[in-house]
PDB file of N, CA and C in Angstrom:
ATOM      1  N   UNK A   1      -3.095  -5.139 -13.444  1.00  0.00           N
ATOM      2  CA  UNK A   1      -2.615  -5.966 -12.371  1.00  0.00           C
ATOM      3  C   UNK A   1      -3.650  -7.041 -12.051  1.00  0.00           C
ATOM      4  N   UNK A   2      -3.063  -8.529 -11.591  1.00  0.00           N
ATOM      5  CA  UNK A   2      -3.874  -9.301 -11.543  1.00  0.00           C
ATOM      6  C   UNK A   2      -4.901  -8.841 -10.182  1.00  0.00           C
ATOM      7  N   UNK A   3      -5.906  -9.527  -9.664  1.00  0.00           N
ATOM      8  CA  UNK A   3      -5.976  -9.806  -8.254  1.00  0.00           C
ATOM      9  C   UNK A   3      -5.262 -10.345  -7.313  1.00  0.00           C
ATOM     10  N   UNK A   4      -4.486 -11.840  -7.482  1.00  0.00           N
ATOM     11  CA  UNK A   4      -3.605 -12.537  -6.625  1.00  0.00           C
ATOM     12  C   UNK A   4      -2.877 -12.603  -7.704  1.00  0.00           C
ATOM     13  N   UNK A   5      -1.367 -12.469  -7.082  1.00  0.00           N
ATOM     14  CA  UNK A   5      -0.107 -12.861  -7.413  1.00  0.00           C
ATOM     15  C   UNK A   5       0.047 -14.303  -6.628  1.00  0.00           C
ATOM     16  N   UNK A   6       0.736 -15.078  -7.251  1.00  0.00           N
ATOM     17  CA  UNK A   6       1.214 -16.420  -6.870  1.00  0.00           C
ATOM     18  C   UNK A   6       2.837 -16.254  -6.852  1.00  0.00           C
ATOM     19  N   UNK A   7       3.239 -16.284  -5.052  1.00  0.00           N
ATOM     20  CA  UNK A   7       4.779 -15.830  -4.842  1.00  0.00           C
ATOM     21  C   UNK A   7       4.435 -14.754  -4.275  1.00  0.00           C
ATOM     22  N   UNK A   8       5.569 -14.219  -4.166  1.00  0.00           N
ATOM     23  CA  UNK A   8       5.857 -13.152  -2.604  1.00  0.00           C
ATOM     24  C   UNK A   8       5.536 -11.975  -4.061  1.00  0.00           C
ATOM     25  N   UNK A   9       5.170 -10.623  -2.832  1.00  0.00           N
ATOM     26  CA  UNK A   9       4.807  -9.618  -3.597  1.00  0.00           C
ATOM     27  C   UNK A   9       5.320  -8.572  -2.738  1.00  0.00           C
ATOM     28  N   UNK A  10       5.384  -7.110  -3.233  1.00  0.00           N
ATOM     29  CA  UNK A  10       4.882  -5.873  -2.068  1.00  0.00           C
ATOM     30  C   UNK A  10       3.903  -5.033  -2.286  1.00  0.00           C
ATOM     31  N   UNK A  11       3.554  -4.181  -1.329  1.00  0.00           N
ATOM     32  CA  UNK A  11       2.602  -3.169  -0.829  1.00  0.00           C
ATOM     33  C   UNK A  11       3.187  -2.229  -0.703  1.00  0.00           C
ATOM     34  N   UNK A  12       2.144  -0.951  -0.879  1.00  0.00           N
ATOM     35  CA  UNK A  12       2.363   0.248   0.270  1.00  0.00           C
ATOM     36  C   UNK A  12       1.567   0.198   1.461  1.00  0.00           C
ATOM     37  N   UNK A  13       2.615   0.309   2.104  1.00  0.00           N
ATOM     38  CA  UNK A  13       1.704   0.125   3.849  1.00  0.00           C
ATOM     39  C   UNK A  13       1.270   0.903   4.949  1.00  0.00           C
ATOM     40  N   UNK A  14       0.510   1.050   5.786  1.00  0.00           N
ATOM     41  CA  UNK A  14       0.068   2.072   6.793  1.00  0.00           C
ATOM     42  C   UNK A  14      -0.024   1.738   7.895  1.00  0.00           C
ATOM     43  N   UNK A  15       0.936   1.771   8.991  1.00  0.00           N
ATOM     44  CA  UNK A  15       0.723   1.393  10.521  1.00  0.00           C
ATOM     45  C   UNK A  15       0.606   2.878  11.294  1.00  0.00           C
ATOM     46  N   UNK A  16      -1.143   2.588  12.188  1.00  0.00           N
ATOM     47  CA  UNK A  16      -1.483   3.113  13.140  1.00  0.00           C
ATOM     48  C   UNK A  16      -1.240   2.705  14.778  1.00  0.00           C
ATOM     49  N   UNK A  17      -0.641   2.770  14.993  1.00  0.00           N
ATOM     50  CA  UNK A  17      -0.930   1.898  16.482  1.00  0.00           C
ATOM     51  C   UNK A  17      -0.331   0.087  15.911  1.00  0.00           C
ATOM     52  N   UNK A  18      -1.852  -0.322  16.608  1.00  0.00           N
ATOM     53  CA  UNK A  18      -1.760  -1.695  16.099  1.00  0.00           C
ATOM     54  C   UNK A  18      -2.061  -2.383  14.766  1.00  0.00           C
ATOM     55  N   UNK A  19      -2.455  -1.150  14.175  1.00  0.00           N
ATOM     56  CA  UNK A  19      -3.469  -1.150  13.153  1.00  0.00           C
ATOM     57  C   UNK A  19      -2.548  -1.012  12.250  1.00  0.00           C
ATOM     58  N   UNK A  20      -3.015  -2.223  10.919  1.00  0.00           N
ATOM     59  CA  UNK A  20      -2.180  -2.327   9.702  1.00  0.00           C
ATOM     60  C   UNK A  20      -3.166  -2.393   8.453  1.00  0.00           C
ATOM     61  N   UNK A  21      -2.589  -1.507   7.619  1.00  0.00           N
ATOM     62  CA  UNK A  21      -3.535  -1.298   6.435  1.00  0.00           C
ATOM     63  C   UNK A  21      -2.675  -1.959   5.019  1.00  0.00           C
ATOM     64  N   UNK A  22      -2.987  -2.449   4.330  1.00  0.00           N
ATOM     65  CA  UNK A  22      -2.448  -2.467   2.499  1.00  0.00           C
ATOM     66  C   UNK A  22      -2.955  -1.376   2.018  1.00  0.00           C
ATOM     67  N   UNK A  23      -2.165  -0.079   1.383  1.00  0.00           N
ATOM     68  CA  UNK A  23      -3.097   0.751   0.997  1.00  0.00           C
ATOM     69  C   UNK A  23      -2.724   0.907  -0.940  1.00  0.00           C
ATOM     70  N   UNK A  24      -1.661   0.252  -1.248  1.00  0.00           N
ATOM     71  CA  UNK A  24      -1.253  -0.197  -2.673  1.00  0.00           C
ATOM     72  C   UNK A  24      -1.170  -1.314  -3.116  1.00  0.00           C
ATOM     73  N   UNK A  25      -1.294  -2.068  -4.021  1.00  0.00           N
ATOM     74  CA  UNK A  25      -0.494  -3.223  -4.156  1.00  0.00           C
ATOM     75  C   UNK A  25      -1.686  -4.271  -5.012  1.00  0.00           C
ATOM     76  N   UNK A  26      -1.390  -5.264  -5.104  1.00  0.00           N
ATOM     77  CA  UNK A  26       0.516  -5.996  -4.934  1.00  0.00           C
ATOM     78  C   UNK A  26       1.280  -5.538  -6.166  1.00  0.00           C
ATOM     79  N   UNK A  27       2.229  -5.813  -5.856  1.00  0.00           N
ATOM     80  CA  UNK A  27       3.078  -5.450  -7.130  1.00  0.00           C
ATOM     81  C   UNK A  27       4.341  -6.168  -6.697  1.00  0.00           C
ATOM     82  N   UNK A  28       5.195  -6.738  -8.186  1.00  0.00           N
ATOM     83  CA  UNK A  28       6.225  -7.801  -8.175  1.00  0.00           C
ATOM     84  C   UNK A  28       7.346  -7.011  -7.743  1.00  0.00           C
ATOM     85  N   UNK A  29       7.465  -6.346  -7.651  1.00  0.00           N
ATOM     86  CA  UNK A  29       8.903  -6.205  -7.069  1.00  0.00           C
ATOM     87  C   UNK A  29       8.774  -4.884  -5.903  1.00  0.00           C
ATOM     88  N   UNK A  30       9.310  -4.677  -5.017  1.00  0.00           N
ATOM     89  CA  UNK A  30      10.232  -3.759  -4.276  1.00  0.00           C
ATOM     90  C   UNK A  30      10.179  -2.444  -4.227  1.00  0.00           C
ATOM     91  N   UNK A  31      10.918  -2.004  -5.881  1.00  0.00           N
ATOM     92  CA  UNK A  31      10.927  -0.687  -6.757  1.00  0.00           C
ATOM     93  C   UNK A  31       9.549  -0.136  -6.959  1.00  0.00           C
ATOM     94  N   UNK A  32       8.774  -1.135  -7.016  1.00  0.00           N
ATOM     95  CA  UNK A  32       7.122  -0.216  -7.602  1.00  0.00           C
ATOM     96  C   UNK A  32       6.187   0.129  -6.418  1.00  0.00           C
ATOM     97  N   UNK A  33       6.469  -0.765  -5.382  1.00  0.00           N
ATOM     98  CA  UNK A  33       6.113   0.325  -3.990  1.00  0.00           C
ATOM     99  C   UNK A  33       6.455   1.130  -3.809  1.00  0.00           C
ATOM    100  N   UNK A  34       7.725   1.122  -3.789  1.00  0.00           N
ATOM    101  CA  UNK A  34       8.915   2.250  -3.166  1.00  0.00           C
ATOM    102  C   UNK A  34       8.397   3.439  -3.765  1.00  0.00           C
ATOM    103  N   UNK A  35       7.857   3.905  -4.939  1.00  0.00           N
ATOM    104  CA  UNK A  35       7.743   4.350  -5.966  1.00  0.00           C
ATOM    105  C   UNK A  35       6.123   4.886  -5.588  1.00  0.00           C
ATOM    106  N   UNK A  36       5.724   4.707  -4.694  1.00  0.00           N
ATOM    107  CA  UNK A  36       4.609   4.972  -4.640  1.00  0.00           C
ATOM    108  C   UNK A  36       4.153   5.660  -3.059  1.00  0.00           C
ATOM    109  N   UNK A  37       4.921   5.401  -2.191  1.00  0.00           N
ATOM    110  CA  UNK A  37       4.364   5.463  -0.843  1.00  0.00           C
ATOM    111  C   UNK A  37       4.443   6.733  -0.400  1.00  0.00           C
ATOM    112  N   UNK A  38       5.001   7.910  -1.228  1.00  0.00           N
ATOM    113  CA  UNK A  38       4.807   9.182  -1.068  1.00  0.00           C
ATOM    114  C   UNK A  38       3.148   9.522  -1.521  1.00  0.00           C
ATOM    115  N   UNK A  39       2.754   9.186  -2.620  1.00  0.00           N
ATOM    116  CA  UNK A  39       1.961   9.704  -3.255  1.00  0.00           C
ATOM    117  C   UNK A  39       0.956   8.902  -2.593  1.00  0.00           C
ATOM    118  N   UNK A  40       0.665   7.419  -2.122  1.00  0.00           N
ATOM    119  CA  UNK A  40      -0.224   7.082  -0.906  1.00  0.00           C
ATOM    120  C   UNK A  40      -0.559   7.765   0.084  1.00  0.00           C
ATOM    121  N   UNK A  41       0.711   8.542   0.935  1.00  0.00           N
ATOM    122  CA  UNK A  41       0.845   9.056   1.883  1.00  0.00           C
ATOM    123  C   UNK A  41       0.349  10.240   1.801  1.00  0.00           C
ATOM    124  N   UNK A  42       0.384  11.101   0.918  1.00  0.00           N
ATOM    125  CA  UNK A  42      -0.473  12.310   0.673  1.00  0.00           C
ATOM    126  C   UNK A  42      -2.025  11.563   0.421  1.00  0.00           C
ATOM    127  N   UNK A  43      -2.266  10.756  -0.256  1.00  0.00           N
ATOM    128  CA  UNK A  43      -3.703  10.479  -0.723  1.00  0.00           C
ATOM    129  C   UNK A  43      -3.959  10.647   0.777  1.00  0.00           C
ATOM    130  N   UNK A  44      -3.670   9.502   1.401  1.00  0.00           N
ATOM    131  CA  UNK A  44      -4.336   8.892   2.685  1.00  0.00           C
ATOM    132  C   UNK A  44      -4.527  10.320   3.684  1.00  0.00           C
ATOM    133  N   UNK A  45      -3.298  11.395   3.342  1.00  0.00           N
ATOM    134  CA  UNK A  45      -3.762  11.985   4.408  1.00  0.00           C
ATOM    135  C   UNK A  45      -4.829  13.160   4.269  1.00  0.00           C
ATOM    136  N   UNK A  46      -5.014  13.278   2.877  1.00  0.00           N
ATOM    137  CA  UNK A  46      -5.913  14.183   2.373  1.00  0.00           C
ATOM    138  C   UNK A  46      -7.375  13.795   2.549  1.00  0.00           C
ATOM    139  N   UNK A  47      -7.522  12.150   2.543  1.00  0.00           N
ATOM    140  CA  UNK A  47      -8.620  11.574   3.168  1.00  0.00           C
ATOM    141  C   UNK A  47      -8.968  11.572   4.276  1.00  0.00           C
ATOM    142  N   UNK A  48      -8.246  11.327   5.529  1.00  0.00           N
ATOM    143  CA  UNK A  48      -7.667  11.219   6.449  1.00  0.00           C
ATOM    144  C   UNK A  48      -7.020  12.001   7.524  1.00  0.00           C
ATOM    145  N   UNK A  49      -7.618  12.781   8.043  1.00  0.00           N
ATOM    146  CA  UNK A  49      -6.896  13.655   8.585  1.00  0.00           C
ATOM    147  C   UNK A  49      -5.591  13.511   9.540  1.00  0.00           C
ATOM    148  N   UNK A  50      -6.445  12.334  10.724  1.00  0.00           N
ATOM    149  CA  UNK A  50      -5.353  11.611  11.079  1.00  0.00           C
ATOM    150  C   UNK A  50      -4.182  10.707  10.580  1.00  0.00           C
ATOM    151  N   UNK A  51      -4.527  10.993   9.357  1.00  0.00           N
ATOM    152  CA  UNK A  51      -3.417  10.247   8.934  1.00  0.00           C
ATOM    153  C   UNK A  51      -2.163  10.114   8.899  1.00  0.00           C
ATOM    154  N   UNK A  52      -2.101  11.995   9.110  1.00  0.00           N
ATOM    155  CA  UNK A  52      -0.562  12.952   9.175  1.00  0.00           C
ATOM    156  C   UNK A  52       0.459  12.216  10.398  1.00  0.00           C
ATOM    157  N   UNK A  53      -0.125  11.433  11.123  1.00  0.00           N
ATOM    158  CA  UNK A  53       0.371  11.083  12.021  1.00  0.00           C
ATOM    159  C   UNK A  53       0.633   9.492  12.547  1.00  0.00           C
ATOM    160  N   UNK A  54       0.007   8.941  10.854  1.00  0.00           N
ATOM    161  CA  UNK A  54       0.589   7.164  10.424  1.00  0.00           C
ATOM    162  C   UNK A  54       1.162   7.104   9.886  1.00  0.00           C
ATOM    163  N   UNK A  55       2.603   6.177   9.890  1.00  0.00           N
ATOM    164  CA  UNK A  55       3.840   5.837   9.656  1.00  0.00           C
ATOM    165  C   UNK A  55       3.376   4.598   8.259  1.00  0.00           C
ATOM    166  N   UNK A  56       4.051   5.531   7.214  1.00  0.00           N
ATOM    167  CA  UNK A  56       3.849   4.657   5.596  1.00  0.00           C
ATOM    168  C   UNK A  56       5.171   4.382   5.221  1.00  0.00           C
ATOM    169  N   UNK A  57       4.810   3.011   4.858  1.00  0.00           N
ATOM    170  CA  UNK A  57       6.143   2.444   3.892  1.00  0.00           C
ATOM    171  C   UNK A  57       6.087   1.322   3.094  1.00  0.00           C
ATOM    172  N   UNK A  58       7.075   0.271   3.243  1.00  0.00           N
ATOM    173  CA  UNK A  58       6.386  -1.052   2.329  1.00  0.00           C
ATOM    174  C   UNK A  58       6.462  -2.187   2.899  1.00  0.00           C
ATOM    175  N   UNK A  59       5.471  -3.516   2.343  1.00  0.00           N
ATOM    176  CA  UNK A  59       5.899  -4.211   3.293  1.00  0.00           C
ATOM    177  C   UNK A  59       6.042  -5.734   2.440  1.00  0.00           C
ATOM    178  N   UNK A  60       6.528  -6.716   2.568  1.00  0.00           N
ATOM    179  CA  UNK A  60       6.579  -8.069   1.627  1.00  0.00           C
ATOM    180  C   UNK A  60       5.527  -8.968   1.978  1.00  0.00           C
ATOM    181  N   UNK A  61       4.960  -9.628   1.018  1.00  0.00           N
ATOM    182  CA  UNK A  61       3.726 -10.395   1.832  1.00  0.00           C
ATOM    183  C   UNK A  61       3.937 -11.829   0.838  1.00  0.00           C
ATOM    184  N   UNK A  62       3.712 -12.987   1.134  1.00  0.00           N
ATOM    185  CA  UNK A  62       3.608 -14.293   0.623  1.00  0.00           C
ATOM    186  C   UNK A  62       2.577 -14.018  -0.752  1.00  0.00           C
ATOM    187  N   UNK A  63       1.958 -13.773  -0.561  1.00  0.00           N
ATOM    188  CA  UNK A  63       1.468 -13.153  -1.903  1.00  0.00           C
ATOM    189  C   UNK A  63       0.027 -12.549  -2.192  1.00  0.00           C
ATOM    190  N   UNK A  64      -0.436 -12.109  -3.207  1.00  0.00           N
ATOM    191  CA  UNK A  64      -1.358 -10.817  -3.461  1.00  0.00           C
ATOM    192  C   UNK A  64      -2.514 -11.163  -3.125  1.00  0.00           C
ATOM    193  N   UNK A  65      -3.078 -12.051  -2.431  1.00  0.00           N
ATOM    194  CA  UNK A  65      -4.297 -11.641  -1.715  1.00  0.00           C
ATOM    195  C   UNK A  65      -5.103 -11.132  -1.775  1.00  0.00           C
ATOM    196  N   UNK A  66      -4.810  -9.338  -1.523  1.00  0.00           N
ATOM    197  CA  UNK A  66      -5.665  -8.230  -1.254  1.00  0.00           C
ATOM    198  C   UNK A  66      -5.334  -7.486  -2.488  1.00  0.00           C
ATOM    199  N   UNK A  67      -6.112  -6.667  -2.756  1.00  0.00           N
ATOM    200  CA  UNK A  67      -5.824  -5.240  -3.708  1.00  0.00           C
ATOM    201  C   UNK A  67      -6.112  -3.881  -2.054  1.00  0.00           C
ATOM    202  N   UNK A  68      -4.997  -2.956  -2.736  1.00  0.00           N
ATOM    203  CA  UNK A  68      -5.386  -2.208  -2.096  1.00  0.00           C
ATOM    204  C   UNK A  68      -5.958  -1.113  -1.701  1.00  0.00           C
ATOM    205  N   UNK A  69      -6.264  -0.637  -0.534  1.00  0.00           N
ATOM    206  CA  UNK A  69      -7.469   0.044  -0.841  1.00  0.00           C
ATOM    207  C   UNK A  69      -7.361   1.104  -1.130  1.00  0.00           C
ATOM    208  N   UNK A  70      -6.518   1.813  -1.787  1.00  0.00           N
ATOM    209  CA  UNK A  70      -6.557   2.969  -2.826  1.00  0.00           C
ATOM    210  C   UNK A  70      -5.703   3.010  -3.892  1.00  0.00           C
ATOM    211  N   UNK A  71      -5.984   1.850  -4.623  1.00  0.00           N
ATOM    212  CA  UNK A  71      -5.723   1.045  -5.956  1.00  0.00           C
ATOM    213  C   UNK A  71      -6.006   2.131  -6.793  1.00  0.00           C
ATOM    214  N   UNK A  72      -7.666   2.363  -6.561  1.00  0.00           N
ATOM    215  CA  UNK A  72      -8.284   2.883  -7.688  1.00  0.00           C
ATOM    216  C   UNK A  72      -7.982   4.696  -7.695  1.00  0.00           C
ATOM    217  N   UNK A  73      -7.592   5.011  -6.637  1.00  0.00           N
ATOM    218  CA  UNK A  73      -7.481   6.544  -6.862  1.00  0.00           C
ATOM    219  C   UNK A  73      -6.099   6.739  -7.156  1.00  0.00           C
ATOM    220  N   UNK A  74      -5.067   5.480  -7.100  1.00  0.00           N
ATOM    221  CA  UNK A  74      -3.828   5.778  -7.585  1.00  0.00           C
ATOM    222  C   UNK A  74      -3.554   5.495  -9.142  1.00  0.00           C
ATOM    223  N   UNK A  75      -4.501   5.012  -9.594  1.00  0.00           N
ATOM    224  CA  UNK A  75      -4.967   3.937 -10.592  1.00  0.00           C
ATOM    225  C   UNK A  75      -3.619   2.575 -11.053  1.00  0.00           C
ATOM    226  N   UNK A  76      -4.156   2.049  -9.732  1.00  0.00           N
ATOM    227  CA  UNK A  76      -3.224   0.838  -9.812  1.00  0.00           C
ATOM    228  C   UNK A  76      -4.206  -0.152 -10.252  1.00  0.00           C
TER     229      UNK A  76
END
């Protein structure tokens, strides 16, 4: 996967509160988040204790920007 995508992309995502995380990504389509935000969601909470209790899913972004931050233990 590149670093930046040029064009809209998605994530797997993590909202705490106010607090918003990228915790996959980017990736071109939709399907390959979707595809992933279980197995984020266990990572994060195995890291994380509190985590059991942040709301994961996906989200669309103008484009790839960020890598996210557990790219490498998902091996994205």
């Amino acid at each position: 996967m590149a670093d930046w995508i040029n064009g809209p992309c998605f994530y797997v995502s993590c909202v705490d509160g106010d607090k918003f995380v990228l915790l996959a990504g980017p990736f071109r389509t939709h399907q390959e988040a979707l595809d992933l935000v279980d197995k984020a969601a266990k990572l994060a909470c195995k890291l994380d204790r509190k985590a059991a209790f942040y709301s994961f899913g996906t989200v669309k972004m103008a484009d790839g920007h960020k890598q996210g931050i557990l790219n490498k233990y998902l091996g994205v």
